[in-house]
Protein backbone atom coordinates (compact mmCIF):
# COMPACT_ATOMS: atom_id res chain seq x y z
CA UNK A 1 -35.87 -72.94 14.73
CA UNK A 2 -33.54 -71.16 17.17
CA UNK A 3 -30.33 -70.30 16.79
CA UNK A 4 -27.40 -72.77 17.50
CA UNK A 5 -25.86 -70.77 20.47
CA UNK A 6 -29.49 -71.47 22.52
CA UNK A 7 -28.72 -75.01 22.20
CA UNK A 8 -24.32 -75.13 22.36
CA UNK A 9 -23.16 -71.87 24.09
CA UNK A 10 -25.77 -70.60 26.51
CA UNK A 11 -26.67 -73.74 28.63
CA UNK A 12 -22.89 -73.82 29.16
CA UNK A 13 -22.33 -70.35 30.31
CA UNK A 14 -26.29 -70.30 32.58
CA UNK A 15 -27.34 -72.87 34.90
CA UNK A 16 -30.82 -74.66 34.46
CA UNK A 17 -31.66 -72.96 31.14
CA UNK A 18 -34.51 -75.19 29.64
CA UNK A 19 -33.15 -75.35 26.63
CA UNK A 20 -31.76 -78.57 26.53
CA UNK A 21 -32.37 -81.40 23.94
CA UNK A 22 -33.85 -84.61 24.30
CA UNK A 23 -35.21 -83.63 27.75
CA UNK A 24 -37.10 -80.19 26.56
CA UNK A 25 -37.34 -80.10 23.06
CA UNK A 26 -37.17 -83.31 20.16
CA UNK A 27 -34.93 -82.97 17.24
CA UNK A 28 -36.59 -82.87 14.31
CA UNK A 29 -34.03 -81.99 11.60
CA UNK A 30 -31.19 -80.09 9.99
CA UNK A 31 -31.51 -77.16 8.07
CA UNK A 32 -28.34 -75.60 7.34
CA UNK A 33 -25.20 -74.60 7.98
CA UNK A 34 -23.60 -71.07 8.12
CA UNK A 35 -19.85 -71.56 8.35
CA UNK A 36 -18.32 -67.99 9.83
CA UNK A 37 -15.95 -65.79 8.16
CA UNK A 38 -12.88 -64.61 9.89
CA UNK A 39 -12.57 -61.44 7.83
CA UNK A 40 -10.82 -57.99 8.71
CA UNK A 41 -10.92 -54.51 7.89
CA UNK A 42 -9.02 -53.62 4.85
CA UNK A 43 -6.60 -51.04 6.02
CA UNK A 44 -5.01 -53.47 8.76
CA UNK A 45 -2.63 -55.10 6.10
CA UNK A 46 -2.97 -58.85 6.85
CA UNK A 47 -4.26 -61.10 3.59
CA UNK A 48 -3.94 -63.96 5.03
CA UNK A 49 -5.04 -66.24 8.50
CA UNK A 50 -1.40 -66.72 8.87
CA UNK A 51 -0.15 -63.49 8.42
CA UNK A 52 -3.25 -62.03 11.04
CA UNK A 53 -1.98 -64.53 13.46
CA UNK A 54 1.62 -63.09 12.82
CA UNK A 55 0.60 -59.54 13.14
CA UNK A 56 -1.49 -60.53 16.18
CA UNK A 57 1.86 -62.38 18.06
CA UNK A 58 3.16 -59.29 17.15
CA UNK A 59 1.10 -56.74 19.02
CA UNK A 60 -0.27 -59.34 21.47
CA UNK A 61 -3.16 -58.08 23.66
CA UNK A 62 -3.38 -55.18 21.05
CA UNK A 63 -5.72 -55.89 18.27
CA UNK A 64 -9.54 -57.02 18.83
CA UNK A 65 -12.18 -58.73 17.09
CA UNK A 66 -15.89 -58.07 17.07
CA UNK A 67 -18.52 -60.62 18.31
CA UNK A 68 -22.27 -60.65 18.47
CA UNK A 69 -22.67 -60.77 22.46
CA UNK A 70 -20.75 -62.73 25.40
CA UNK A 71 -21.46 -66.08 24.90
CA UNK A 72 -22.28 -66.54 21.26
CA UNK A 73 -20.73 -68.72 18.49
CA UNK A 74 -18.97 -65.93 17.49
CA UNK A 75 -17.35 -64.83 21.04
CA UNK A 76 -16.62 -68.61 21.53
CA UNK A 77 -14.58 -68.91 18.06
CA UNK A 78 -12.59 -65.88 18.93
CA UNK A 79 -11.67 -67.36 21.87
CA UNK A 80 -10.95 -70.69 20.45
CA UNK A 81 -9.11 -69.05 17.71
CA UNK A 82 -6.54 -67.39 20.50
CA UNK A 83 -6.42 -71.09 21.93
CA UNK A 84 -5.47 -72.67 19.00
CA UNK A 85 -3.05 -69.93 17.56
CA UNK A 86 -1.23 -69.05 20.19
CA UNK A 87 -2.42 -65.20 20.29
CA UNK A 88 -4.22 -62.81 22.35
CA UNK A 89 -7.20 -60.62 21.51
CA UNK A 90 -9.36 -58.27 22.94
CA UNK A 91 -13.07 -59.37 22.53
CA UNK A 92 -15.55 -56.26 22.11
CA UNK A 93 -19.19 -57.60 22.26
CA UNK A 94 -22.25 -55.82 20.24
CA UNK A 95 -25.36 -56.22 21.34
CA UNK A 96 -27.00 -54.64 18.39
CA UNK A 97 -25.45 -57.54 16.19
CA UNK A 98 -22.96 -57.91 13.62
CA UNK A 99 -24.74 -54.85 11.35
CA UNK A 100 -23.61 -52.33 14.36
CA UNK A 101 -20.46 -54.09 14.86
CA UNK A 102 -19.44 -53.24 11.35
CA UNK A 103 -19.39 -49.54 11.63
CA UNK A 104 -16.60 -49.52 14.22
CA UNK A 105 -15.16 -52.55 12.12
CA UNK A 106 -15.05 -50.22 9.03
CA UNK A 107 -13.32 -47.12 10.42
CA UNK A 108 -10.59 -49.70 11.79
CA UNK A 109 -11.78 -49.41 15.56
CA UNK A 110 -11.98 -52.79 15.65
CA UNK A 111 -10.19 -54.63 13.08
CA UNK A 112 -11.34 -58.30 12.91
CA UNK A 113 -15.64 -59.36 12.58
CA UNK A 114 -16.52 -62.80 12.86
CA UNK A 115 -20.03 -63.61 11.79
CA UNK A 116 -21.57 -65.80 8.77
CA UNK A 117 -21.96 -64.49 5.31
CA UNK A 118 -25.06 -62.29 5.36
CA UNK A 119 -24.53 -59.66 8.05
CA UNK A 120 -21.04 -59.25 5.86
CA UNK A 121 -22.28 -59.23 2.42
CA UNK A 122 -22.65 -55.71 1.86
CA UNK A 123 -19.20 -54.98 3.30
CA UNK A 124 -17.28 -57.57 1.93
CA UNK A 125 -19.20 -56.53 -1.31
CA UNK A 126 -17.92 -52.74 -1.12
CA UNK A 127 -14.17 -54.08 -0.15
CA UNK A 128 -14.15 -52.26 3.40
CA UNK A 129 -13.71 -55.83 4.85
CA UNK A 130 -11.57 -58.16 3.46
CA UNK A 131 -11.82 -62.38 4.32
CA UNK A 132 -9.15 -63.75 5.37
CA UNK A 133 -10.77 -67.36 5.66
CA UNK A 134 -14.07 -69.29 6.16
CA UNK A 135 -14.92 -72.30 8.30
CA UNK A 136 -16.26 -74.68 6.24
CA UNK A 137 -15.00 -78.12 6.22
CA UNK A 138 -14.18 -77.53 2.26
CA UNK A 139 -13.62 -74.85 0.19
CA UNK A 140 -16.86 -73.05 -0.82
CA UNK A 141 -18.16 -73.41 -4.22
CA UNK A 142 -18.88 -69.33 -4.34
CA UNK A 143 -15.66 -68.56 -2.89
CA UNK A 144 -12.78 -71.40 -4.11
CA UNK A 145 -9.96 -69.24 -3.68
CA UNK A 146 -11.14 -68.23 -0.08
CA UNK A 147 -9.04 -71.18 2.12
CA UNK A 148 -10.71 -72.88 5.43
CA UNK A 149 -9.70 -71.94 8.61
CA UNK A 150 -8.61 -75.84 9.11
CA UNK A 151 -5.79 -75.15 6.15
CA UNK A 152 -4.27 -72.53 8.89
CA UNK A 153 -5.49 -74.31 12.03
CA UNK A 154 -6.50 -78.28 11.57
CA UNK A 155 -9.62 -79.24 12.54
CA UNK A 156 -11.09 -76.15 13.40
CA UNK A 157 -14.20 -75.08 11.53
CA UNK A 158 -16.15 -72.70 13.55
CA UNK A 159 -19.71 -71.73 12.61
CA UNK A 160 -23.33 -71.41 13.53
CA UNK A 161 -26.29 -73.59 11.92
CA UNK A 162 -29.86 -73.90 11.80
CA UNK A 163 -32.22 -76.94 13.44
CA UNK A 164 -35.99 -77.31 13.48
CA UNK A 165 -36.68 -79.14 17.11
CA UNK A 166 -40.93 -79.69 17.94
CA UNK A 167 -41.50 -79.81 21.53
CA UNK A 168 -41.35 -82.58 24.11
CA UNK A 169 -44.05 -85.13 23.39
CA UNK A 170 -44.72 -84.18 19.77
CA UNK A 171 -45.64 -87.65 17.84
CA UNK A 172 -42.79 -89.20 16.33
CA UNK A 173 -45.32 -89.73 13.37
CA UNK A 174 -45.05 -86.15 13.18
CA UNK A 175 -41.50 -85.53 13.87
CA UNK A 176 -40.82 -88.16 11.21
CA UNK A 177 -43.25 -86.41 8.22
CA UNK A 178 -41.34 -82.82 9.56
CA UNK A 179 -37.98 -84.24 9.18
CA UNK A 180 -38.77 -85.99 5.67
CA UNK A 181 -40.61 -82.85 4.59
CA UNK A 182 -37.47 -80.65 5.70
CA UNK A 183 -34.91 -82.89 3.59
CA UNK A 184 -36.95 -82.61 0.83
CA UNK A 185 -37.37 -79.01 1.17
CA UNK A 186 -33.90 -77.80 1.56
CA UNK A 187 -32.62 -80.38 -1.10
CA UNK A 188 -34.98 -78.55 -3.87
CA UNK A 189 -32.93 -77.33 -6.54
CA UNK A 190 -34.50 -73.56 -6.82
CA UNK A 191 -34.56 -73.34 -2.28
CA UNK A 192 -30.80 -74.65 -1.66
CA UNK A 193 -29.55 -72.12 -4.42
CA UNK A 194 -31.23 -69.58 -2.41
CA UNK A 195 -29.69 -70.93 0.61
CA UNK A 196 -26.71 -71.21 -0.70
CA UNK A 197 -26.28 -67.52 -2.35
CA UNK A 198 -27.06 -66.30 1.35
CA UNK A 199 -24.16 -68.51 3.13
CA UNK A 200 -26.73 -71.31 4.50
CA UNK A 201 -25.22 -74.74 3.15
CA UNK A 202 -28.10 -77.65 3.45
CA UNK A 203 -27.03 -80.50 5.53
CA UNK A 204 -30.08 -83.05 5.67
CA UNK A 205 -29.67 -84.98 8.82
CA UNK A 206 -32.62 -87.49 10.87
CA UNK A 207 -33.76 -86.66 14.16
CA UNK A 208 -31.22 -89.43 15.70
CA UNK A 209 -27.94 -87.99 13.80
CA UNK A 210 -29.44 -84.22 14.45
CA UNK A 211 -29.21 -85.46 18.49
CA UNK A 212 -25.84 -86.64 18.09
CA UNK A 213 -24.56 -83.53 15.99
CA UNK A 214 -25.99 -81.43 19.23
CA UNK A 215 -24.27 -83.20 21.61
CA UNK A 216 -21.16 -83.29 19.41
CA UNK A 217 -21.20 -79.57 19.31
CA UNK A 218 -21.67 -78.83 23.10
CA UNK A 219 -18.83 -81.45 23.94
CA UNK A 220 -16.93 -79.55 21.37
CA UNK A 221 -17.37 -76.05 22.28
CA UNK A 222 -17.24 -77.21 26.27
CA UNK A 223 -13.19 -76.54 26.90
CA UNK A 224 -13.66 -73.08 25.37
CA UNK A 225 -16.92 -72.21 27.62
CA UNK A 226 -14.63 -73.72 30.81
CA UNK A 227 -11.94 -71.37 29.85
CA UNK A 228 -14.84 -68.60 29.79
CA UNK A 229 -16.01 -69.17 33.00
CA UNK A 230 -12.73 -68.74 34.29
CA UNK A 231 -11.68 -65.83 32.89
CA UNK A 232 -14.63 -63.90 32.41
């Protein structure tokens, strides 16, 4: 069950990574998704997406935003962010993840972290950080007054997500009974609340619509890696 970036961001950005579904792994199904929060540190001021974009056109080539590495979902929705609002932003990359990030987040170093809920919990929480939006394709259930990024920027609803894959050659008898065991698993009442309360939304999907969701992402997320590559 590796993380989505394995699969969307890093065969993009490194050449003949075998890490590439159908040819080295088989989809086997969908196990959640973990829509990011764009979310700031308190003391910057800005409440809103559109008044960070604002503040951002405003000091342009000033403020920064944390990510969890070069090349991950998070680096590539800053980036698309930028595209898509017209700004520019200084990307710092942490390789000790989001939990290290925070600290410089916190004392206003850095004043923008973009991650999924859990790394943030505890600092959204205590009010050091404050979300400014979340990209889900709806509202959340836990967070209805929190707006989408697509209410500030249409169709844009970055995030990472979770897939089981079996390797190459795997029975489809037994990629079928993991994918119908999976659906079942993640649609129990007592294990999607869990889920759920730790930002991981269940999204059953077949091995056939997981393949196409894949390839959806990379074509997706490929303009943003070109741009990248360019301008490392």
């Amino acid at each position: 069950m590796p993380a989505s970036s394995a699969f969307v961001t890093l065969p993009g950005l490194q050449a003949n990574l075998p890490l590439e579904v159908p040819r080295d792994f088989v989809p086997a199904g969908f196990v959640a998704l973990q829509p990011f929060f764009l979310s700031v540190v308190s003391s910057l001021g800005a409440k809103t997406l559109p008044e960070f974009i604002a503040l951002a056109k405003e000091r342009s080539g000033e403020l920064s935003y944390a990510a969890t590495g070069r090349g991950t979902l998070s680096h590539l929705t800053g980036e698309a962010l930028q595209q898509r609002a017209g700004i520019k932003l200084l990307m710092v990359p942490y390789l000790g993840g989001t939990p290290q990030a925070l600290n410089d987040v916190i004392s206003g170093r850095v004043p923008m972290v973009i991650d999924a809920y859990p790394p943030l919990l505890g600092a959204l929480q205590a009010g050091a950080i404050r979300a400014l939006a979340v990209g889900s394709t709806k509202r959340l259930p836990d967070f209805p007054d929190l707006p989408t990024v697509a209410e500030t920027l249409p169709g844009f609803s970055p995030g990472g997500w979770l897939a089981l894959v079996a390797p190459v050659g795997t029975p489809d008898a037994i990629v079928r009974k993991l994918s119908d065991d999976l659906r079942e698993a993640v649609l129990d009442p007592t294990t999607r609340t869990k889920l759920e309360t730790t930002g991981n939304y269940p999204n059953p999907m077949s091995p056939s619509e997981l393949l196409a969701f894949i390839q959806a992402e990379q074509k997706s997320w490929k303009p943003v890696l070109e741009e990248i590559a360019r301008n490392p």
